[in-house]
N, C-alpha and C. Protein backbone atom coordinates (compact mmCIF):
# COMPACT_ATOMS: atom_id res chain seq x y z
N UNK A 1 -22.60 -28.20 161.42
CA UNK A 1 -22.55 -27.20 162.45
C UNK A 1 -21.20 -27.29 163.16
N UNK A 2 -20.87 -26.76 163.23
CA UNK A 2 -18.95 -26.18 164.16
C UNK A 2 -19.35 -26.14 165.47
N UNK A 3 -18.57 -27.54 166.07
CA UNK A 3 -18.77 -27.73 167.35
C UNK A 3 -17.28 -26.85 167.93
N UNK A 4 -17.37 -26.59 169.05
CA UNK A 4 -15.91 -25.73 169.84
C UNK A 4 -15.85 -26.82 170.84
N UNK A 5 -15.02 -27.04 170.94
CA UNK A 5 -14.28 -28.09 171.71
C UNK A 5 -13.20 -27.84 172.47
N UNK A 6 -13.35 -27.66 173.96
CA UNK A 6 -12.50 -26.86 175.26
C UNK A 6 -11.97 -27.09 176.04
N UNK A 7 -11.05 -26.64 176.70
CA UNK A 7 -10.53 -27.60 178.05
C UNK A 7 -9.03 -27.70 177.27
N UNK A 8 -8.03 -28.27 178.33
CA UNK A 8 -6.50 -28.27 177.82
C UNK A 8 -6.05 -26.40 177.43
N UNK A 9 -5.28 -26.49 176.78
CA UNK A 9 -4.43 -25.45 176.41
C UNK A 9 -4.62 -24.63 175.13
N UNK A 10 -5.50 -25.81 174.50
CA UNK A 10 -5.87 -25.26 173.25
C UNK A 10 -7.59 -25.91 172.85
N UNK A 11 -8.57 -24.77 172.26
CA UNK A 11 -9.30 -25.52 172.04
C UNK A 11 -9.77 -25.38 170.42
N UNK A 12 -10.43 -26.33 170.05
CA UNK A 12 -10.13 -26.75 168.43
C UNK A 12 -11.75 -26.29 168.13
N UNK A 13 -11.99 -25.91 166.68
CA UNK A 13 -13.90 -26.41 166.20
C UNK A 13 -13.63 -27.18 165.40
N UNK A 14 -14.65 -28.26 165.17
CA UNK A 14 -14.55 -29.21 164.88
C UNK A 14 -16.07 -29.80 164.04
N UNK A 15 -15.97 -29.91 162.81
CA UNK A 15 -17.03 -29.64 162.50
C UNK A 15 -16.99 -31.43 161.58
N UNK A 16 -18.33 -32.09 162.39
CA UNK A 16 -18.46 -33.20 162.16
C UNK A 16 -19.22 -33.67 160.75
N UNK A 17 -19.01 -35.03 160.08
CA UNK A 17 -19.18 -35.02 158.69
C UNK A 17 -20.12 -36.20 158.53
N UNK A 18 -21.56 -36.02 158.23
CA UNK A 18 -22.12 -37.23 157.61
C UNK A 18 -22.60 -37.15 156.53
N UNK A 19 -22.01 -36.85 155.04
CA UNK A 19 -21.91 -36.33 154.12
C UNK A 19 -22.94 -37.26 153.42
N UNK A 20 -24.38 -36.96 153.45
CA UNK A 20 -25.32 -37.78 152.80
C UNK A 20 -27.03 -37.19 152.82
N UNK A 21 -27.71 -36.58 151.49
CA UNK A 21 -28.74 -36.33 151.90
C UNK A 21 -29.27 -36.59 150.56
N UNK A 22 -30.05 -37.33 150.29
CA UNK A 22 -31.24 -37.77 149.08
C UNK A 22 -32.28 -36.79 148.12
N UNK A 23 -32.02 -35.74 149.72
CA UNK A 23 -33.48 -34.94 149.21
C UNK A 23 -32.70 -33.97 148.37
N UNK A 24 -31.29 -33.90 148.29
CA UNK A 24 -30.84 -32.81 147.92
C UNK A 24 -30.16 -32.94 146.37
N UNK A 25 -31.15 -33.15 145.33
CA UNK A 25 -30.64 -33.90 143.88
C UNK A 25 -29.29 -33.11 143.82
N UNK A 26 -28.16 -33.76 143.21
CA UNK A 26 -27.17 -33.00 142.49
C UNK A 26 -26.10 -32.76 143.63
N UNK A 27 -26.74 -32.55 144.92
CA UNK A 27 -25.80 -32.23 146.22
C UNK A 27 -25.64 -33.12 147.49
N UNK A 28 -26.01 -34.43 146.82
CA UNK A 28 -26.05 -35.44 147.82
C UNK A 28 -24.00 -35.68 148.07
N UNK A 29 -23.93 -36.39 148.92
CA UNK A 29 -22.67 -36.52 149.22
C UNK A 29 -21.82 -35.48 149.51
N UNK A 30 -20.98 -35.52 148.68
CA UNK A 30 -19.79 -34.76 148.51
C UNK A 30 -20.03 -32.90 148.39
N UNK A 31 -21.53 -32.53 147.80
CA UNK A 31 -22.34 -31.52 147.83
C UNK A 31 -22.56 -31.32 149.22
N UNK A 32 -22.78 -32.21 149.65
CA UNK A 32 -23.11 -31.63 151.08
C UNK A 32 -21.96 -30.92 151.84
N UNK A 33 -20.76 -31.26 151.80
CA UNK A 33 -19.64 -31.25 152.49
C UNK A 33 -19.55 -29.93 152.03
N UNK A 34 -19.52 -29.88 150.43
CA UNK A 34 -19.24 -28.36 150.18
C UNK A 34 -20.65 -27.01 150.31
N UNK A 35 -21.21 -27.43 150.34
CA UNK A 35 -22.52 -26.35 150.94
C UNK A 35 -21.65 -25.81 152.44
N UNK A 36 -21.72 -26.72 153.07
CA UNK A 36 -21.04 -26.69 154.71
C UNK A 36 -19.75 -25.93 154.35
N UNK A 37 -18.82 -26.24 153.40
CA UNK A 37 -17.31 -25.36 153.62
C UNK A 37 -18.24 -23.95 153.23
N UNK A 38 -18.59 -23.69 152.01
CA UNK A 38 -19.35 -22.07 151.20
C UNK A 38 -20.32 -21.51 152.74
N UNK A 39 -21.15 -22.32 153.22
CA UNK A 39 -21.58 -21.82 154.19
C UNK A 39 -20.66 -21.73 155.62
N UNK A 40 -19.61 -22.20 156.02
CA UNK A 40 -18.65 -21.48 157.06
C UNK A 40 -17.58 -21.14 156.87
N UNK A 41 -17.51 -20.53 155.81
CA UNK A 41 -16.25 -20.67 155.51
C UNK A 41 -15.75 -19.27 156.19
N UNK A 42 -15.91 -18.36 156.40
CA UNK A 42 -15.03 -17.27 157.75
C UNK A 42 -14.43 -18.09 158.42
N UNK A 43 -15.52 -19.17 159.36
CA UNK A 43 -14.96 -19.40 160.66
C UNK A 43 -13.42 -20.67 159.71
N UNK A 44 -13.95 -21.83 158.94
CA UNK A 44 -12.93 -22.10 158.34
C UNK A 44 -11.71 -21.48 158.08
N UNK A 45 -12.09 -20.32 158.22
CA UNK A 45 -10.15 -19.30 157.78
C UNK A 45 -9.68 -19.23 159.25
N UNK A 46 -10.17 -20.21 160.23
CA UNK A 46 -9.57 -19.55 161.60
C UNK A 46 -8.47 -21.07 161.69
N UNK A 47 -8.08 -20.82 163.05
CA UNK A 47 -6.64 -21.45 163.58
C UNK A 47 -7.94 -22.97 164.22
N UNK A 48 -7.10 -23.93 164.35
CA UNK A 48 -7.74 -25.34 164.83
C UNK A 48 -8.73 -25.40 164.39
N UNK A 49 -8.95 -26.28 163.63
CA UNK A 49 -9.84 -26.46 162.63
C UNK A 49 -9.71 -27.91 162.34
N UNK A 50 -10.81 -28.89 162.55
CA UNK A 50 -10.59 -30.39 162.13
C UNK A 50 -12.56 -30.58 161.31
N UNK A 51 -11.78 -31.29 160.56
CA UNK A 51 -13.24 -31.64 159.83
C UNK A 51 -13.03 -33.16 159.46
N UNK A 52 -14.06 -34.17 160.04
CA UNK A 52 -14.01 -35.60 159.91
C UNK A 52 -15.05 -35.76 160.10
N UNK A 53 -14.84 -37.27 159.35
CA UNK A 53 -16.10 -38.01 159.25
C UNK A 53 -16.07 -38.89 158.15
N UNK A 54 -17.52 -39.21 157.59
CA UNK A 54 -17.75 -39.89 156.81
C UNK A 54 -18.59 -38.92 155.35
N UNK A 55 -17.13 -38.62 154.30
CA UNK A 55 -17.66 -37.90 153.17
C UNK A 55 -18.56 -38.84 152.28
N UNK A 56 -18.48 -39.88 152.12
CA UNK A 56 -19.33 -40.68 151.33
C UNK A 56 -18.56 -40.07 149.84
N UNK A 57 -17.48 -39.65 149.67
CA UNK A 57 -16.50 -39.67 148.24
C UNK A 57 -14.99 -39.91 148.45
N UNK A 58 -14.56 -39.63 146.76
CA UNK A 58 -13.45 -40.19 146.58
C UNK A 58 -12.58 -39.27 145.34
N UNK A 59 -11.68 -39.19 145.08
CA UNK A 59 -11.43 -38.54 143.90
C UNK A 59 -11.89 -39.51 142.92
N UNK A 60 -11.70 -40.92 142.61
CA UNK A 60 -12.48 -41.70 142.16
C UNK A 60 -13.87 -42.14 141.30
N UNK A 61 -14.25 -41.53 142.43
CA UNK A 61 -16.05 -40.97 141.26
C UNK A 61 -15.69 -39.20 141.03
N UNK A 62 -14.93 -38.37 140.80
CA UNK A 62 -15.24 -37.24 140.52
C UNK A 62 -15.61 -37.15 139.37
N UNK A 63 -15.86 -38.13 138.36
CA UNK A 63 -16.53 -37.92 136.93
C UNK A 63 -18.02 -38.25 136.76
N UNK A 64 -18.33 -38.99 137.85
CA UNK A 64 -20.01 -39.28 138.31
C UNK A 64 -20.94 -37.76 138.25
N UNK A 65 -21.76 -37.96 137.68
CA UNK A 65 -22.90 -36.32 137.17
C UNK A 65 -23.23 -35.92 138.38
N UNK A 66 -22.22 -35.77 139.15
CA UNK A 66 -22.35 -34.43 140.28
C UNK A 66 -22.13 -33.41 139.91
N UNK A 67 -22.86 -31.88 140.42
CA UNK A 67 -22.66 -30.63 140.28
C UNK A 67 -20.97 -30.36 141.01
N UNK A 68 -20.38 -31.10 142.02
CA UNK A 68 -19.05 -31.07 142.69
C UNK A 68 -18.72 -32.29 143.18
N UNK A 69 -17.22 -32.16 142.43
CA UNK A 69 -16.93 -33.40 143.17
C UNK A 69 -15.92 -33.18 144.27
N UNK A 70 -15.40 -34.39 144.22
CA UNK A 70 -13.97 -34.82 145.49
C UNK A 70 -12.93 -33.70 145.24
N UNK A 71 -12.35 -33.49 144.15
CA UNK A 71 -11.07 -32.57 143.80
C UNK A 71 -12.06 -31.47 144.03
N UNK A 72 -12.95 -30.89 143.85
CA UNK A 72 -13.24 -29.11 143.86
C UNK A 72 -13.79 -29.59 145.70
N UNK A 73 -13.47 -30.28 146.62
CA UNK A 73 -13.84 -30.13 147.97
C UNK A 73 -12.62 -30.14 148.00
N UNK A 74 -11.35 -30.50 148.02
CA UNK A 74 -10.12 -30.94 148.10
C UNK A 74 -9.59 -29.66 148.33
N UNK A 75 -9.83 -28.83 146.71
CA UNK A 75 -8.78 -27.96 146.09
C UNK A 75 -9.35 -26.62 147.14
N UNK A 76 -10.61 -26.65 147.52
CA UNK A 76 -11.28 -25.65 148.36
C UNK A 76 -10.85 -25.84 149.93
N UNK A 77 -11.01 -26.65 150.04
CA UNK A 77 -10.29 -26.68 151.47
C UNK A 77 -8.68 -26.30 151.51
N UNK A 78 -8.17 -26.45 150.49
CA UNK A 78 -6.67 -25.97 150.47
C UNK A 78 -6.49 -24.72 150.23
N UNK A 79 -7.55 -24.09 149.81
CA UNK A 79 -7.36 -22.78 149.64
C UNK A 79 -7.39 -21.84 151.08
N UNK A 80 -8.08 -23.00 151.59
CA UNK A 80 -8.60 -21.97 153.29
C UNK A 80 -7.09 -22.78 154.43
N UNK A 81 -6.32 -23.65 153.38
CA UNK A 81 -5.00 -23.54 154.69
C UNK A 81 -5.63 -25.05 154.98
N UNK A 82 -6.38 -25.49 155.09
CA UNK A 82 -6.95 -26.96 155.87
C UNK A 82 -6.84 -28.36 154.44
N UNK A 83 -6.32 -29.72 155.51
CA UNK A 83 -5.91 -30.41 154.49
C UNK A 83 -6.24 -31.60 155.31
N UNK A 84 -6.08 -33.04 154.65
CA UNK A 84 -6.24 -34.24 154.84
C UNK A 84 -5.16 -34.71 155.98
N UNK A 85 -5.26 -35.05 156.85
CA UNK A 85 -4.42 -35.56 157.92
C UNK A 85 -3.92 -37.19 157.37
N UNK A 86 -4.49 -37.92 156.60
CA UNK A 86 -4.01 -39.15 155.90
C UNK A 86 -3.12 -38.91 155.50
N UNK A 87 -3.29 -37.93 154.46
CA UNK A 87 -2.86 -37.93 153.10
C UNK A 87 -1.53 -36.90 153.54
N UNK A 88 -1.37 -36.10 154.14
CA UNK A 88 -0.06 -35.47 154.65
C UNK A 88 1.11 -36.36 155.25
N UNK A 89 0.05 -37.06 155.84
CA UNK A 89 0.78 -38.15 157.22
C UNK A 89 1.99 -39.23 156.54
N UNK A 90 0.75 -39.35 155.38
CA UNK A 90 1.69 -40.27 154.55
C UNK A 90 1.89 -39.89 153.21
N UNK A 91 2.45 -38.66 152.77
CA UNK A 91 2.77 -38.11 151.78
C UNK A 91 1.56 -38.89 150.21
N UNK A 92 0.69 -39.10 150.54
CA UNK A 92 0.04 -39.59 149.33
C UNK A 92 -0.68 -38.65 148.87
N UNK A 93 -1.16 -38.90 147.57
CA UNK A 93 -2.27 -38.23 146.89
C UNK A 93 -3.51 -38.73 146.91
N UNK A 94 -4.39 -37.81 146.49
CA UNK A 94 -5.90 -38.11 146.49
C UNK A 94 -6.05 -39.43 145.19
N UNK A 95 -6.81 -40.54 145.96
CA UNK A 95 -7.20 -41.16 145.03
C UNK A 95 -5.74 -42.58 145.20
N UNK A 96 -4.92 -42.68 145.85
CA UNK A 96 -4.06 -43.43 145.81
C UNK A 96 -3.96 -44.01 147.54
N UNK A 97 -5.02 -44.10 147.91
CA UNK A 97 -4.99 -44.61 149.21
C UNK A 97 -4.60 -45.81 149.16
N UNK A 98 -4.45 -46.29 150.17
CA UNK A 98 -3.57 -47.44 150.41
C UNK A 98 -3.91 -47.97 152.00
N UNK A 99 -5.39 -47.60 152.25
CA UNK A 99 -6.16 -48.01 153.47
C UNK A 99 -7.16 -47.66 153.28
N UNK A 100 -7.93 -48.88 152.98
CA UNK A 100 -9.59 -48.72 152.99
C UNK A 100 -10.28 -48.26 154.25
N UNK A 101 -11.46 -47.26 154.54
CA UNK A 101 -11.95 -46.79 155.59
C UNK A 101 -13.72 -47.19 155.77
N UNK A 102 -14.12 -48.05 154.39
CA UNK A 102 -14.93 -48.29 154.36
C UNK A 102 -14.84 -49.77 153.22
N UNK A 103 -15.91 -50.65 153.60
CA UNK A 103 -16.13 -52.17 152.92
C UNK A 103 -17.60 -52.14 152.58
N UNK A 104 -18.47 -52.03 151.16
CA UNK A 104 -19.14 -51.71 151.36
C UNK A 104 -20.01 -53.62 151.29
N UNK A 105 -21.35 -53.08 151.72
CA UNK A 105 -21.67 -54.09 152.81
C UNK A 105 -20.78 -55.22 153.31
N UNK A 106 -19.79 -54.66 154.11
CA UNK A 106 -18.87 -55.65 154.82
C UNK A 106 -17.97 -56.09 153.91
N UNK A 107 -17.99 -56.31 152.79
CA UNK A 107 -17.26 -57.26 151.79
C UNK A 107 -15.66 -56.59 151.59
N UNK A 108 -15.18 -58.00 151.68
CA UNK A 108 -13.40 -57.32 152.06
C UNK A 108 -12.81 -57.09 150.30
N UNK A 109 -13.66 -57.72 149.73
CA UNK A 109 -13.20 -57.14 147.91
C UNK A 109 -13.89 -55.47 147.57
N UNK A 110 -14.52 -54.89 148.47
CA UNK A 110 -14.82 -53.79 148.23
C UNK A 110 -14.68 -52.77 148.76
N UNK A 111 -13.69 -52.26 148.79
CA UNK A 111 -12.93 -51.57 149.75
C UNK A 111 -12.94 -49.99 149.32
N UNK A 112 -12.97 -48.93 150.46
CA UNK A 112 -12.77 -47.66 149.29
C UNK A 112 -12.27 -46.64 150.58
N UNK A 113 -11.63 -45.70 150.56
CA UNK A 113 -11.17 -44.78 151.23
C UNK A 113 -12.58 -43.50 151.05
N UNK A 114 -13.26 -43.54 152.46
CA UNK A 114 -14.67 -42.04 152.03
C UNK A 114 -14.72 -41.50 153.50
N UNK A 115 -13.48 -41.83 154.08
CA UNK A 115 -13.67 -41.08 155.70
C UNK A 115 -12.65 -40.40 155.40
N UNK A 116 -12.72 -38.84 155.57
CA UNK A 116 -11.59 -38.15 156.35
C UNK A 116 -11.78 -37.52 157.68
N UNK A 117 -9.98 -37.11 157.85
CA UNK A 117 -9.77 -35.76 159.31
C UNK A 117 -9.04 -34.99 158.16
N UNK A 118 -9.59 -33.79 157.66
CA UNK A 118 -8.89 -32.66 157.66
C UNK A 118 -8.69 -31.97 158.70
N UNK A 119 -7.36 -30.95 158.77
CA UNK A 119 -6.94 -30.27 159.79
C UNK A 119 -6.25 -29.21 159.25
N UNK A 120 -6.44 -27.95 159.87
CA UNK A 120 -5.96 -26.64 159.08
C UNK A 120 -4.13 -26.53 159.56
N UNK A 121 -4.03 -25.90 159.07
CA UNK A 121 -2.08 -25.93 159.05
C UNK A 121 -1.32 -25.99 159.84
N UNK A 122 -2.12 -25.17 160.73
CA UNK A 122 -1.53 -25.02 162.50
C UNK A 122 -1.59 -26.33 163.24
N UNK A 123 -2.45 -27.22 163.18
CA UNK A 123 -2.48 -28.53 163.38
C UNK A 123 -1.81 -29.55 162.75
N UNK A 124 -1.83 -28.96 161.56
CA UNK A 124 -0.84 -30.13 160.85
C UNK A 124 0.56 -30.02 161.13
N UNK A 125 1.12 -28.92 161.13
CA UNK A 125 2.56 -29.04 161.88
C UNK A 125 2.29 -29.94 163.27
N UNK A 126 1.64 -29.82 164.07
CA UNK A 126 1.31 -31.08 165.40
C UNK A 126 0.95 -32.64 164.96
N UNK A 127 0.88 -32.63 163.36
CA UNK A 127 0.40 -33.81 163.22
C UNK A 127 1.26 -34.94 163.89
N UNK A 128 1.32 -36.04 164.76
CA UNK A 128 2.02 -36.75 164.93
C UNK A 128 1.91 -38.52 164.14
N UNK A 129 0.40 -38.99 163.90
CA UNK A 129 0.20 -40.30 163.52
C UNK A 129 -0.67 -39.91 163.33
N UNK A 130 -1.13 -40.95 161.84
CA UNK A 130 -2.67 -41.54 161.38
C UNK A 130 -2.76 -42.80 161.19
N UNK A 131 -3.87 -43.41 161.73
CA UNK A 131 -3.78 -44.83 161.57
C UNK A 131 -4.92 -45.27 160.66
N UNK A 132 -5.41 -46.10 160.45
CA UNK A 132 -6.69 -47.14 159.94
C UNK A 132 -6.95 -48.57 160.61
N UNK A 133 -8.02 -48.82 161.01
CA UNK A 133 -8.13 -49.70 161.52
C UNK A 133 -8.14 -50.90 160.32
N UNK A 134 -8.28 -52.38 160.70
CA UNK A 134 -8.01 -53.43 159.56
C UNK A 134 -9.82 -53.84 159.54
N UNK A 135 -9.99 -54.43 158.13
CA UNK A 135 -11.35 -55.24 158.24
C UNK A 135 -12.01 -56.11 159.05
N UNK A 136 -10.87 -56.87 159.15
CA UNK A 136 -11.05 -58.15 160.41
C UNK A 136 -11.29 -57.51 161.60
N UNK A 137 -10.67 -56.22 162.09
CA UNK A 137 -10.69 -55.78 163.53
C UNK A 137 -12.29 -55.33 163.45
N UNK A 138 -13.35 -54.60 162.39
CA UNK A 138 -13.83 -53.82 162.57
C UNK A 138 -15.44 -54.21 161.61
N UNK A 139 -15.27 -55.26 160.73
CA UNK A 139 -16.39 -54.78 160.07
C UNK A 139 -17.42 -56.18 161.14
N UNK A 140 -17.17 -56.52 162.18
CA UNK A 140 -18.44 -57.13 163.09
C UNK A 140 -19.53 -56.37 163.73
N UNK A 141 -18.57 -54.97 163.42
CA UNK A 141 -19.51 -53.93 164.13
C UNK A 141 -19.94 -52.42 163.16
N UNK A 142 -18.85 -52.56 162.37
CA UNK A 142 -19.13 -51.33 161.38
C UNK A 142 -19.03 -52.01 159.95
N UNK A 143 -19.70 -50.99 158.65
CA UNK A 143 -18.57 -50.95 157.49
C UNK A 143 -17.94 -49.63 157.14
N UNK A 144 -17.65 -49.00 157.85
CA UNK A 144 -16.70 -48.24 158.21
C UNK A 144 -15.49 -48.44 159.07
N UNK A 145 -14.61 -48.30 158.88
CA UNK A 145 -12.82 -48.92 159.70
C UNK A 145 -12.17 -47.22 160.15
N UNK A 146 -12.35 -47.28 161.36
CA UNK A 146 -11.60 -46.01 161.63
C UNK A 146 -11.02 -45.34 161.56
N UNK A 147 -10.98 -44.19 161.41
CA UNK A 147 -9.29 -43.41 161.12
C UNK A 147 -9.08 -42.45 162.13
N UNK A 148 -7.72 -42.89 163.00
CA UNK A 148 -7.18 -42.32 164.25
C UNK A 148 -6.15 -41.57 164.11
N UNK A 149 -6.67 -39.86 164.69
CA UNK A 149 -5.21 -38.96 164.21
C UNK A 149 -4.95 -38.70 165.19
N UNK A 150 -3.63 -38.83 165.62
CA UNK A 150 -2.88 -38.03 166.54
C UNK A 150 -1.97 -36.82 166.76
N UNK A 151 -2.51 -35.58 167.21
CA UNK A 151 -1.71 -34.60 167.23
C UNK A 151 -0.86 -34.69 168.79
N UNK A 152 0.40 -33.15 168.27
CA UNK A 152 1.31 -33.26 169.67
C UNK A 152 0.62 -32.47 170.42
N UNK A 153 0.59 -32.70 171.91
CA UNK A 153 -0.12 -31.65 172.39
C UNK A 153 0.78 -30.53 172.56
């Protein structure tokens, strides 16, 4: 659901990500994310636009017997102008992260990049910093490690 988010000079929607449902064979994960773009996608063609969270994918498994994977959420969101705030920030590609955002149960040998902030174009010119938090700082309380974007205001 597309939250609007107000106040300051500019206000953004922001449509939050817990990319995970069981009941939904074939569209668990990464399916979910894209049901959500096919189902808003108007308001997606608009100006401030951030989508984060926790996708629960990767380009990585896109060969896993999903009906969609990581690259057809990727390549779809690029079509509507909106993109990865990581992956701009630091000129990388999908699948070549180089900051884990998740350890799965805690374990520091299992590391995998499944959180993003996309942000549509107009934002990304404001992009200023993306960070990741480290394992040590974070998995006492999560196995998820944060990812902090900073735009200019």
């Amino acid at each position: 659901m597309p939250i609007a988010v107000t106040g300051g000079s500019h206000g953004i929607t922001l449509f939050a990500s817990w990319a995970y449902n069981p009941k939904d064979p074939g569209y668990n994960y990464i399916g979910q994310v894209w049901k959500a773009i096919c189902h808003y996608e108007r308001i997606l063609k608009s100006e401030n636009i951030i989508m984060a969270g926790d996708f629960n994918s990767n380009v990585l498994w896109d060969k896993l017997n999903r009906k969609i994977s990581h690259s057809m959420v990727v390549e779809k969101l690029t079509t509507l102008n909106i993109f990865s705030t990581y992956h701009k920030h630091l000129d990388l590609d999908q699948g070549v992260e180089e900051h884990p955002t998740y350890f799965m149960y805690r374990h520091k040998n299992r590391p995998y990049h499944i959180d993003y902030c996309f942000a549509s174009a107009d934002l990304i010119t404001k992009l200023e910093n993306v960070e990741v938090g480290t394992h040590d700082q974070w998995t006492d309380y999560s196995d998820h490690i944060p990812l902090i974007v900073s735009f200019k205001v």
